[in-house]
C-alpha atoms as a PDB file:
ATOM      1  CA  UNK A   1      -2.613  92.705 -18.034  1.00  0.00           C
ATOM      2  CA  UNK A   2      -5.099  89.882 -16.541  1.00  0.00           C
ATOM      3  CA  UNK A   3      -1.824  89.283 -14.040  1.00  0.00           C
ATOM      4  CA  UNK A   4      -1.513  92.941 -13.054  1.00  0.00           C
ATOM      5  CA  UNK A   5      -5.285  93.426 -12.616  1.00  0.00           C
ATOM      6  CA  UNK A   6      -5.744  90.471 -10.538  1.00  0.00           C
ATOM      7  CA  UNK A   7      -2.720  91.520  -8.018  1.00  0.00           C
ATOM      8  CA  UNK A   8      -4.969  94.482  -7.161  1.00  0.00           C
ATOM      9  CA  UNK A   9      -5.752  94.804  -3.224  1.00  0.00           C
ATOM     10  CA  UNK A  10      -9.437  94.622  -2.654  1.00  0.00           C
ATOM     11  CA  UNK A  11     -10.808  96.667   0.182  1.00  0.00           C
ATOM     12  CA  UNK A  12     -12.372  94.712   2.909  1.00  0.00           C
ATOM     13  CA  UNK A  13     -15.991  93.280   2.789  1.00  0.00           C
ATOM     14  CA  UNK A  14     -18.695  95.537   3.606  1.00  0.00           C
ATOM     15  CA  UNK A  15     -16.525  98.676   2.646  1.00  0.00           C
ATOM     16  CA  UNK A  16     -18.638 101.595   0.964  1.00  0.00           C
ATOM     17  CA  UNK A  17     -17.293 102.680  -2.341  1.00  0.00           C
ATOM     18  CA  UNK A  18     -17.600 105.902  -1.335  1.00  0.00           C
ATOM     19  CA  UNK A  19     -14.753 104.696   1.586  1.00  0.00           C
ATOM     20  CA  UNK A  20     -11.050 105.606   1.313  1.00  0.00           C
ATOM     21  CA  UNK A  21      -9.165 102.217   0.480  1.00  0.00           C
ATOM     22  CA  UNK A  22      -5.344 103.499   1.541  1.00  0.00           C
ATOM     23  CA  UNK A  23      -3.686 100.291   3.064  1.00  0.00           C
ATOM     24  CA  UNK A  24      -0.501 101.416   1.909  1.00  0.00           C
ATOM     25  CA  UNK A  25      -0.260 104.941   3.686  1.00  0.00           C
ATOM     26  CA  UNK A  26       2.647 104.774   5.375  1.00  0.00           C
ATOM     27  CA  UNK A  27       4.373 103.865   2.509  1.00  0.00           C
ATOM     28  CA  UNK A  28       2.402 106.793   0.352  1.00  0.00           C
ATOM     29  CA  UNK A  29       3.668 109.179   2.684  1.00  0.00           C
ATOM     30  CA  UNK A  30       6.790 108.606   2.472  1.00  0.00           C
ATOM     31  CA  UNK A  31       7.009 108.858  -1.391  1.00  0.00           C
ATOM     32  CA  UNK A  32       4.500 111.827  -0.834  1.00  0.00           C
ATOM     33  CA  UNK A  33       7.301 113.410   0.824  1.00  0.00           C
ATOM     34  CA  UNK A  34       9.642 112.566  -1.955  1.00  0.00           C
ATOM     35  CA  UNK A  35       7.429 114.119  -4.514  1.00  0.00           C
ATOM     36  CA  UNK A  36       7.158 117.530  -2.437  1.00  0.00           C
ATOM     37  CA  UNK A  37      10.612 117.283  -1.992  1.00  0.00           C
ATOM     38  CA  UNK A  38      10.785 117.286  -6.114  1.00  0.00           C
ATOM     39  CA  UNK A  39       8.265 119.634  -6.327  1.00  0.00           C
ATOM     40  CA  UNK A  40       9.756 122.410  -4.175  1.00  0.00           C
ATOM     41  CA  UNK A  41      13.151 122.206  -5.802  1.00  0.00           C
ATOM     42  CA  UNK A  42      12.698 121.356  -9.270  1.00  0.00           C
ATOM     43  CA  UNK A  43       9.525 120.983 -11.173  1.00  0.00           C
ATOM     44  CA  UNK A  44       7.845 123.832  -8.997  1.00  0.00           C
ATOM     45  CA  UNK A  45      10.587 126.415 -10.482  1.00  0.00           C
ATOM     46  CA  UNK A  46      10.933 124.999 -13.299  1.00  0.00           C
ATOM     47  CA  UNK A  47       7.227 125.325 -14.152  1.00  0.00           C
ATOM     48  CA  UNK A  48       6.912 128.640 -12.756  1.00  0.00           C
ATOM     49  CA  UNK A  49       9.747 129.437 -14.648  1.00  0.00           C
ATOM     50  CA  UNK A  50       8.155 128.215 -17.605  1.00  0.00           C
ATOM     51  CA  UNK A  51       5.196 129.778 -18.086  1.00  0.00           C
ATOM     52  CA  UNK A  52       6.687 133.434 -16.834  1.00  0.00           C
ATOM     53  CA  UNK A  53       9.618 133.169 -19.981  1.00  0.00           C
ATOM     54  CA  UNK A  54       7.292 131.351 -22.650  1.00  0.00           C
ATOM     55  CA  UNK A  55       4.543 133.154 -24.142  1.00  0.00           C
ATOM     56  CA  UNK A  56       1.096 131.873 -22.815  1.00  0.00           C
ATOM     57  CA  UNK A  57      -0.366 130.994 -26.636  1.00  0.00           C
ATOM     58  CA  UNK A  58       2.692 128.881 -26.827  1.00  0.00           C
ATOM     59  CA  UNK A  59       1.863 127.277 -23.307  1.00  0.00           C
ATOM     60  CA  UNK A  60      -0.961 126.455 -25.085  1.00  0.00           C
ATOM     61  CA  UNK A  61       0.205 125.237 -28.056  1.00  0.00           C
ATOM     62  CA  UNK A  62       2.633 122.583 -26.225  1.00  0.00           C
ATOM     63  CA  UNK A  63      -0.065 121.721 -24.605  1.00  0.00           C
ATOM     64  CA  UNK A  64      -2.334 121.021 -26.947  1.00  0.00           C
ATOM     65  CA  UNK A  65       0.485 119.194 -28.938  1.00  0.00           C
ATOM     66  CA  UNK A  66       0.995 116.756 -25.874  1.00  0.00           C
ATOM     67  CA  UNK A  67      -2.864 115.961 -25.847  1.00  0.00           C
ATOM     68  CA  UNK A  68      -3.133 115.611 -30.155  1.00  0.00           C
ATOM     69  CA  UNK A  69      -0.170 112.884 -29.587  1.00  0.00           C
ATOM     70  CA  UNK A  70      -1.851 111.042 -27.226  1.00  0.00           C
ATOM     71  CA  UNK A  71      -4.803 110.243 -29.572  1.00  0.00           C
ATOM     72  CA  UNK A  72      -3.854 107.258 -31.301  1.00  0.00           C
ATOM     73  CA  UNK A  73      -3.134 105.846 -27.844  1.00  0.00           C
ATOM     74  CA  UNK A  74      -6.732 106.639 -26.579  1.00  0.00           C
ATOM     75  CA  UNK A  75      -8.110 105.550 -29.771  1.00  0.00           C
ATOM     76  CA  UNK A  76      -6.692 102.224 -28.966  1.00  0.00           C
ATOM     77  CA  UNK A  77      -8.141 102.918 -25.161  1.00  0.00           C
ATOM     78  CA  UNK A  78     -11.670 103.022 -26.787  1.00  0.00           C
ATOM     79  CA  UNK A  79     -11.422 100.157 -29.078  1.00  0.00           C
ATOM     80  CA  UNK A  80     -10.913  97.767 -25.742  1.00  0.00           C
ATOM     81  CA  UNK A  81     -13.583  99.419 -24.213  1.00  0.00           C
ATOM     82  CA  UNK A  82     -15.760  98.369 -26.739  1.00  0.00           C
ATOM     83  CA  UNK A  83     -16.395 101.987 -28.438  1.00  0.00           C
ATOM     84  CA  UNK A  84     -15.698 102.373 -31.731  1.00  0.00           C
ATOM     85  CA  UNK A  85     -17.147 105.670 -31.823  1.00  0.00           C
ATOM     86  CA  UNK A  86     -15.295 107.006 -30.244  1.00  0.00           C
ATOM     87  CA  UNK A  87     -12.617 105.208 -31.348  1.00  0.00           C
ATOM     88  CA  UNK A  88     -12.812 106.724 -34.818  1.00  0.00           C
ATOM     89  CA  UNK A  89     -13.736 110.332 -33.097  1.00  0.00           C
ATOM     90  CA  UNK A  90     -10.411 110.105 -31.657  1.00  0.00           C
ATOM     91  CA  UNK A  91      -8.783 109.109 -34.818  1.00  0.00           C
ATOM     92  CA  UNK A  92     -10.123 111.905 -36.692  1.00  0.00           C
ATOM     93  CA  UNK A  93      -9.445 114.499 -34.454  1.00  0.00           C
ATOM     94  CA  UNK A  94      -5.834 113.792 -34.242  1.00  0.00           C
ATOM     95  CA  UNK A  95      -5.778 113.367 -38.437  1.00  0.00           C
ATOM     96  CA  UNK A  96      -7.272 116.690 -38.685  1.00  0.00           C
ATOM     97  CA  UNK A  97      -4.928 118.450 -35.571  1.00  0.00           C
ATOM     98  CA  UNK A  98      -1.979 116.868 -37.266  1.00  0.00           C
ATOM     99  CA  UNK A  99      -2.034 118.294 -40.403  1.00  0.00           C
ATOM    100  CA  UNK A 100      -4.709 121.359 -40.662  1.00  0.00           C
ATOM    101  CA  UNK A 101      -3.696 122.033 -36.872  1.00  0.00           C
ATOM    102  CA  UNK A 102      -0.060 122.784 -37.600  1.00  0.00           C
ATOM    103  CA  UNK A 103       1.878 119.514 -36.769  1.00  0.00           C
ATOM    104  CA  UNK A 104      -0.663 119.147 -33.843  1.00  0.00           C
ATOM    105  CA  UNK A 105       0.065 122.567 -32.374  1.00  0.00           C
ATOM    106  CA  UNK A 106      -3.477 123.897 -32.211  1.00  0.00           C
ATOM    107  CA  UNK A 107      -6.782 121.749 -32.360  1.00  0.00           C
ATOM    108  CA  UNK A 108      -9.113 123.018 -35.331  1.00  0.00           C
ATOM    109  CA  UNK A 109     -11.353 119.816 -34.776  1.00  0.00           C
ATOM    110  CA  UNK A 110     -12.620 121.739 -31.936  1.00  0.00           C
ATOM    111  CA  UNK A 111     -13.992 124.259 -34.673  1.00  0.00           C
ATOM    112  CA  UNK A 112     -15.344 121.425 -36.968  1.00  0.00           C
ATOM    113  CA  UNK A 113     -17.353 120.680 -33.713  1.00  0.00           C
ATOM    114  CA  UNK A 114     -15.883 117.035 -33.362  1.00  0.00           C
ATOM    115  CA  UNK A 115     -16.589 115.743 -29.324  1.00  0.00           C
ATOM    116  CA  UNK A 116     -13.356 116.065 -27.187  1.00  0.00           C
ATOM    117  CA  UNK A 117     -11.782 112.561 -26.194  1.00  0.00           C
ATOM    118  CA  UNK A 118     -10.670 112.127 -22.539  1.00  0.00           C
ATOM    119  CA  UNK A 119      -9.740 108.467 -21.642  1.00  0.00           C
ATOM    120  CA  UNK A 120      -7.059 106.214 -20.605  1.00  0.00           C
ATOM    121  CA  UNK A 121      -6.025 102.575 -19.768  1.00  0.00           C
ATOM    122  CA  UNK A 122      -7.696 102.768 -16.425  1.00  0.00           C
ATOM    123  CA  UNK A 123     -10.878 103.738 -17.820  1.00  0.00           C
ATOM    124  CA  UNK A 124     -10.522 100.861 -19.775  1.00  0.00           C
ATOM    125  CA  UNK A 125      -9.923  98.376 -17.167  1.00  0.00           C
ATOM    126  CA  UNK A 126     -12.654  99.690 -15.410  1.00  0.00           C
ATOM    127  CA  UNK A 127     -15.330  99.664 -18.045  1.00  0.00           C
ATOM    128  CA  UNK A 128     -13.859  95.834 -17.840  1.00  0.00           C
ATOM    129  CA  UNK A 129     -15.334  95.446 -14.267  1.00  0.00           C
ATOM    130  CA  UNK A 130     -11.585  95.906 -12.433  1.00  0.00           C
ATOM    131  CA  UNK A 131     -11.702  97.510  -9.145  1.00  0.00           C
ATOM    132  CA  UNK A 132     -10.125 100.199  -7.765  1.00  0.00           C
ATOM    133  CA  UNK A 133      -8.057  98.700  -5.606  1.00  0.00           C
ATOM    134  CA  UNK A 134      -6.225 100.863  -3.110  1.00  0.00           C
ATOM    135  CA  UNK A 135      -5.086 104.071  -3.269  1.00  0.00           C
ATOM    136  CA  UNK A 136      -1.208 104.329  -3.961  1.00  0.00           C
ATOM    137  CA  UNK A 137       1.201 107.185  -5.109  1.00  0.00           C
ATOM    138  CA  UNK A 138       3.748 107.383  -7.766  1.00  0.00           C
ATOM    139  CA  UNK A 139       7.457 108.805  -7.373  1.00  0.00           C
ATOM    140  CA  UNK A 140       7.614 111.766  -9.882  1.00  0.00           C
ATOM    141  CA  UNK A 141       3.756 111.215 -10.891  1.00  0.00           C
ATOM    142  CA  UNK A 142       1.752 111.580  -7.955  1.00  0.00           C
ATOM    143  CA  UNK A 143      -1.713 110.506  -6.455  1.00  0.00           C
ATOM    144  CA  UNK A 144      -3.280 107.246  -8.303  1.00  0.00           C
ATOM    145  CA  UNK A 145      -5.003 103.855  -7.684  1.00  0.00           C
ATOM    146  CA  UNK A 146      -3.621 100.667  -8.959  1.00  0.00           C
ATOM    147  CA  UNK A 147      -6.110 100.236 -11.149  1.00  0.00           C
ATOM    148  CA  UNK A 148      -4.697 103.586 -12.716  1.00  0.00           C
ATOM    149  CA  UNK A 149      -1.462 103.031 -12.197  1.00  0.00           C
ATOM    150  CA  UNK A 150      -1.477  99.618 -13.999  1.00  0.00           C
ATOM    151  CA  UNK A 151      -3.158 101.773 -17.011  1.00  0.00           C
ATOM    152  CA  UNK A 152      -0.256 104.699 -16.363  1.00  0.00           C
ATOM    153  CA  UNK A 153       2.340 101.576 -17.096  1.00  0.00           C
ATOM    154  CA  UNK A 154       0.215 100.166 -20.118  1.00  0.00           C
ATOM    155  CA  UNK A 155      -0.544 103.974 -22.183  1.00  0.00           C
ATOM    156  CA  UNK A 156       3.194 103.927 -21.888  1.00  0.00           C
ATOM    157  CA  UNK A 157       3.562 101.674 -24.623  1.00  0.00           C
ATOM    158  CA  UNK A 158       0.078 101.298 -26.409  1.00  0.00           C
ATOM    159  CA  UNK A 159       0.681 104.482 -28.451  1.00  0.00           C
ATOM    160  CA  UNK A 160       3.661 104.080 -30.972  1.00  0.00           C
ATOM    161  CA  UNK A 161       4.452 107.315 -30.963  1.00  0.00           C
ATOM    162  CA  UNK A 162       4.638 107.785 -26.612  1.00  0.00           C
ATOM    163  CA  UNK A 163       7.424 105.436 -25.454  1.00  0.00           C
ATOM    164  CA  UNK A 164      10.163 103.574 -26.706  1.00  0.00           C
ATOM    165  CA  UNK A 165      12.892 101.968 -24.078  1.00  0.00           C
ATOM    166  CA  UNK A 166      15.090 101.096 -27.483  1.00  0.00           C
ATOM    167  CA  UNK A 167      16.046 104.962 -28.237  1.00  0.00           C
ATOM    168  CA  UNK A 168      14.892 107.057 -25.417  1.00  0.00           C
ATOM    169  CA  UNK A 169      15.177 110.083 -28.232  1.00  0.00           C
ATOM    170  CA  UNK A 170      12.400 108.822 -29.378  1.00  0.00           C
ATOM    171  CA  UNK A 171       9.840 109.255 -26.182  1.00  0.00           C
ATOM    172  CA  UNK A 172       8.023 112.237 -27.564  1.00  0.00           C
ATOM    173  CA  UNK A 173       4.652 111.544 -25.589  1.00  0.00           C
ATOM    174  CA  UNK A 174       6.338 111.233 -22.406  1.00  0.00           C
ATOM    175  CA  UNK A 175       8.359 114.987 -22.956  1.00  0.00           C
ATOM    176  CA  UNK A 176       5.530 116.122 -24.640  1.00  0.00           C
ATOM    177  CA  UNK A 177       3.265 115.153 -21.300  1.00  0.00           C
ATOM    178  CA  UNK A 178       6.220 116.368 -19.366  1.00  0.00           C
ATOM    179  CA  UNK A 179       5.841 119.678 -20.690  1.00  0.00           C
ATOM    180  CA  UNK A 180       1.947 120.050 -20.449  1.00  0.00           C
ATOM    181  CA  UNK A 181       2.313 119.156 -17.085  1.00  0.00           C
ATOM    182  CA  UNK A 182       4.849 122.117 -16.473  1.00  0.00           C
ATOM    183  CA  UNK A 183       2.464 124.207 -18.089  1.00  0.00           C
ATOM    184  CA  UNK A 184       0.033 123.743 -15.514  1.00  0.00           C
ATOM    185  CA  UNK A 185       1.682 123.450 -12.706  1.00  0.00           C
ATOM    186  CA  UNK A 186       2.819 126.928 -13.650  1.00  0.00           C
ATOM    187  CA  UNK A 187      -0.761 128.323 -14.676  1.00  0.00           C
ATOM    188  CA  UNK A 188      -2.388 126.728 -11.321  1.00  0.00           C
ATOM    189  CA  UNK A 189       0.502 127.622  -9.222  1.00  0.00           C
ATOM    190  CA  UNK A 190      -1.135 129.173  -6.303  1.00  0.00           C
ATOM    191  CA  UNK A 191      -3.767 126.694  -6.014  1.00  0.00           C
ATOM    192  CA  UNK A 192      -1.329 123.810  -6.439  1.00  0.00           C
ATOM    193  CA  UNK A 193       0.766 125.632  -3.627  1.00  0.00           C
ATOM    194  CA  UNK A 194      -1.752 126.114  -1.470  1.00  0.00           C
ATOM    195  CA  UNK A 195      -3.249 121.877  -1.398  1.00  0.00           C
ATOM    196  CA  UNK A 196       0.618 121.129  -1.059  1.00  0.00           C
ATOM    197  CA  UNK A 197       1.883 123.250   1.092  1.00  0.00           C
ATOM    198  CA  UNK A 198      -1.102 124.958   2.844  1.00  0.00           C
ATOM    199  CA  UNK A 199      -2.828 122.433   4.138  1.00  0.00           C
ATOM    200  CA  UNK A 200      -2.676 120.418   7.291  1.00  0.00           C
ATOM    201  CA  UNK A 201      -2.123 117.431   5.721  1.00  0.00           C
ATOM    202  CA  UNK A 202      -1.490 117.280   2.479  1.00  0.00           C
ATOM    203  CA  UNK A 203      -1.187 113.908   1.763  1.00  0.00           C
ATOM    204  CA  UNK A 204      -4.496 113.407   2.768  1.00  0.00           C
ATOM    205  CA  UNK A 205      -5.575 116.136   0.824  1.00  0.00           C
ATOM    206  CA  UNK A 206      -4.559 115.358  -2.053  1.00  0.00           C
ATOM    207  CA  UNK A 207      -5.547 111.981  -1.563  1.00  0.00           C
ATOM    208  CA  UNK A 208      -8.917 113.167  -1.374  1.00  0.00           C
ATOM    209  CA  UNK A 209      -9.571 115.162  -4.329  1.00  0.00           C
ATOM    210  CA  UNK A 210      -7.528 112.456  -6.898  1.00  0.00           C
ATOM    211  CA  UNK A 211     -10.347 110.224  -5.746  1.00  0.00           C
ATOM    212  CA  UNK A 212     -13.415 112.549  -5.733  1.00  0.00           C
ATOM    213  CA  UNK A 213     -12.266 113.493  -8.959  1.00  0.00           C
ATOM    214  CA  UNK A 214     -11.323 110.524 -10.333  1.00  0.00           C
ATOM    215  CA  UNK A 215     -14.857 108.817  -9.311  1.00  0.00           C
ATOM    216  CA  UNK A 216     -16.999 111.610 -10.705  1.00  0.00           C
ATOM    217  CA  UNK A 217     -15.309 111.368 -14.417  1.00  0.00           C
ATOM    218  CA  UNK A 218     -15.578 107.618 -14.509  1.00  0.00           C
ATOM    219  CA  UNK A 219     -19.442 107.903 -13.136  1.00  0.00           C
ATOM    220  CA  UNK A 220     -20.172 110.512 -15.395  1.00  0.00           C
ATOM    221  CA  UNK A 221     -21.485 106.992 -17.812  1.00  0.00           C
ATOM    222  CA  UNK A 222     -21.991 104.954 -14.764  1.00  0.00           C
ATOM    223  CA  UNK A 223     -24.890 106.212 -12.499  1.00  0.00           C
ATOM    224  CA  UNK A 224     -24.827 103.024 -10.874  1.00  0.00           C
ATOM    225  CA  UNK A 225     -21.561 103.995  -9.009  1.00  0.00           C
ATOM    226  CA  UNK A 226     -22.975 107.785  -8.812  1.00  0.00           C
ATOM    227  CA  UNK A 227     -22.579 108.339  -5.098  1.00  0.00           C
ATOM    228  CA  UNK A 228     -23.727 110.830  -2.925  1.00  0.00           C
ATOM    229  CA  UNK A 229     -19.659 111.575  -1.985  1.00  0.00           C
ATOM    230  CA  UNK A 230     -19.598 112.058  -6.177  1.00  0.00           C
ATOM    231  CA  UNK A 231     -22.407 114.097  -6.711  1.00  0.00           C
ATOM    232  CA  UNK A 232     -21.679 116.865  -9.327  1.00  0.00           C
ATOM    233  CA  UNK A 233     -20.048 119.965  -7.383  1.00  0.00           C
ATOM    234  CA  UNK A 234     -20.758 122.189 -10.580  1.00  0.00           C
ATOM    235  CA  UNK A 235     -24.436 121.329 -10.079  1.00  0.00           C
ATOM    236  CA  UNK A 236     -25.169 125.114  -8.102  1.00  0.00           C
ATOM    237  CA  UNK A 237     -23.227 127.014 -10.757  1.00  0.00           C
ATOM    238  CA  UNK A 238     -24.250 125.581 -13.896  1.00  0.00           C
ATOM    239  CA  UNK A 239     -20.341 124.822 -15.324  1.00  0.00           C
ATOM    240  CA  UNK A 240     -18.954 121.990 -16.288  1.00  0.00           C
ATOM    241  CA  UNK A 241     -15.399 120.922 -16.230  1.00  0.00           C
ATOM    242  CA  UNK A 242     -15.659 119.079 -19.375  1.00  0.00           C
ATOM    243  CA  UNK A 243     -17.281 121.580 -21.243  1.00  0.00           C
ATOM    244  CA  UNK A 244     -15.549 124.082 -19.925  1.00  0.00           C
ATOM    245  CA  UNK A 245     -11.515 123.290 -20.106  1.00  0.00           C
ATOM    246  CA  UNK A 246     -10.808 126.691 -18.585  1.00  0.00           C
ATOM    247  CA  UNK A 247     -11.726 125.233 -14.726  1.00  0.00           C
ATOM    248  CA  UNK A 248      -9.103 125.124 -12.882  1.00  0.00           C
ATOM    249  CA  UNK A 249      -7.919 121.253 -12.756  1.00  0.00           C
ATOM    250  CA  UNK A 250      -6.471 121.414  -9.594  1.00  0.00           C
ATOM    251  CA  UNK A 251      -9.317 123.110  -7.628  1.00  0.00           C
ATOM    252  CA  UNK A 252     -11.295 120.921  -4.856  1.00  0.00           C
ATOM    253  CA  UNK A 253     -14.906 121.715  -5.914  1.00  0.00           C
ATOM    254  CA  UNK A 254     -15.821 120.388  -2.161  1.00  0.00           C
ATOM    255  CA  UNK A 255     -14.111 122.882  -0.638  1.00  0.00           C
ATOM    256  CA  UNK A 256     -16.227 124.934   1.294  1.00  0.00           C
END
């Protein structure tokens, strides 16, 4: 993990963090255009598809089921990050969503008032002092940073229940994500459309708000690296997208 982080590309001296850091566009783009290529002619369908045949409370279900499995892999998240708080918040929420919750199917922490858990191996490396590094995209997964694409590679294996490469049967956390992620792409399908397709560049778009969005959750504990570009768009209408998990996730709150 030390070699990975330290292979990170800094941005040049004097750069704001507020700056774009995309050395790598050309390449981006071109594995931009994959992904829109995969988009339009599979997952795009296919998730559209999806939530039109399935019944929207079991949308949800899945759903929720893909983020109860992912617990004991944030759990671990929060133990390197020096939060054992939240470390055992994260345990017993997915105890409780496991069994009460139906095999994991619905969340009934949320009733017991337990705080929701939202954090991954980037976080971590962050709260560790790595930088950002420059911006990059993923064939298949789309917009990142490799700081959060070295977590992506690392959350693959630090749950034992996500990823195995020994029986690929056995990769329920990566179907299970699979699914959530059909789920909304289906439910935000206009929006989605209209960032990819819409716009007059979508790359750069998209590029965009992955970072502003990105930067405001990991300043939400950090008002050190609170920016004026990252200065909370929900401010004006009193919501908040972490209190409030019906906000559409795909949305550009900058947009005027």
């Amino acid at each position: 993990m030390a070699i990975l982080s330290a292979c990170a590309t800094t941005p040049p001296e004097g750069a704001s963090r507020s700056d774009v850091f995309d050395p790598y566009e050309n390449t981006n783009r071109g594995i931009h255009k994959f992904n829109l290529g995969v988009d339009r002619f599979l997952f795009r369908p296919a998730s559209k598809g999806y939530v039109k045949i399935v019944p929207d409370p079991m949308v949800t279900s899945f759903s929720t089921f893909a983020e109860n499995i992912s617990l004991p892999g944030q759990a671990v998240d929060y133990l390197l990050q020096g939060n054992p708080k939240q470390m055992g918040n994260a345990l017993l929420r997915f105890v409780i969503n496991m069994t009460v919750g139906g095999f994991g199917l619905s969340a009934p922490a949320d009733e017991l008032n337990l705080p929701p858990v939202d954090t991954d191996f980037g976080e971590t490396l962050h709260v560790w002092g790595v930088g950002e590094g420059a911006y990059v995209e993923l064939p298949f997964y789309g917009p990142s940073t490799q700081r959060d694409a070295i977590g992506v590679v690392i959350n693959l294996f630090s749950n034992p229940i996500n990823f195995t490469p020994v029986r690929p049967a056995d990769n329920l956390g990566v179907y299970a994500e699979v699914v959530r992620r059909m789920g909304d792409r289906g439910r935000f399908s206009d929006t989605v459309d209209s960032i990819l397709y819409e716009s007059a560049d979508s790359y750069a778009q998209a590029r965009l708000i992955y970072l502003q969005n990105r930067r405001f959750e990991l300043a939400r504990d950090d008002e050190d690296a609170y920016l004026d570009l990252y200065s909370d768009p929900y401010a004006e209408t009193g919501t908040d997208p972490v209190r409030d998990p019906y906000l559409d996730p795909y949305e550009d709150p900058y947009a005027e």
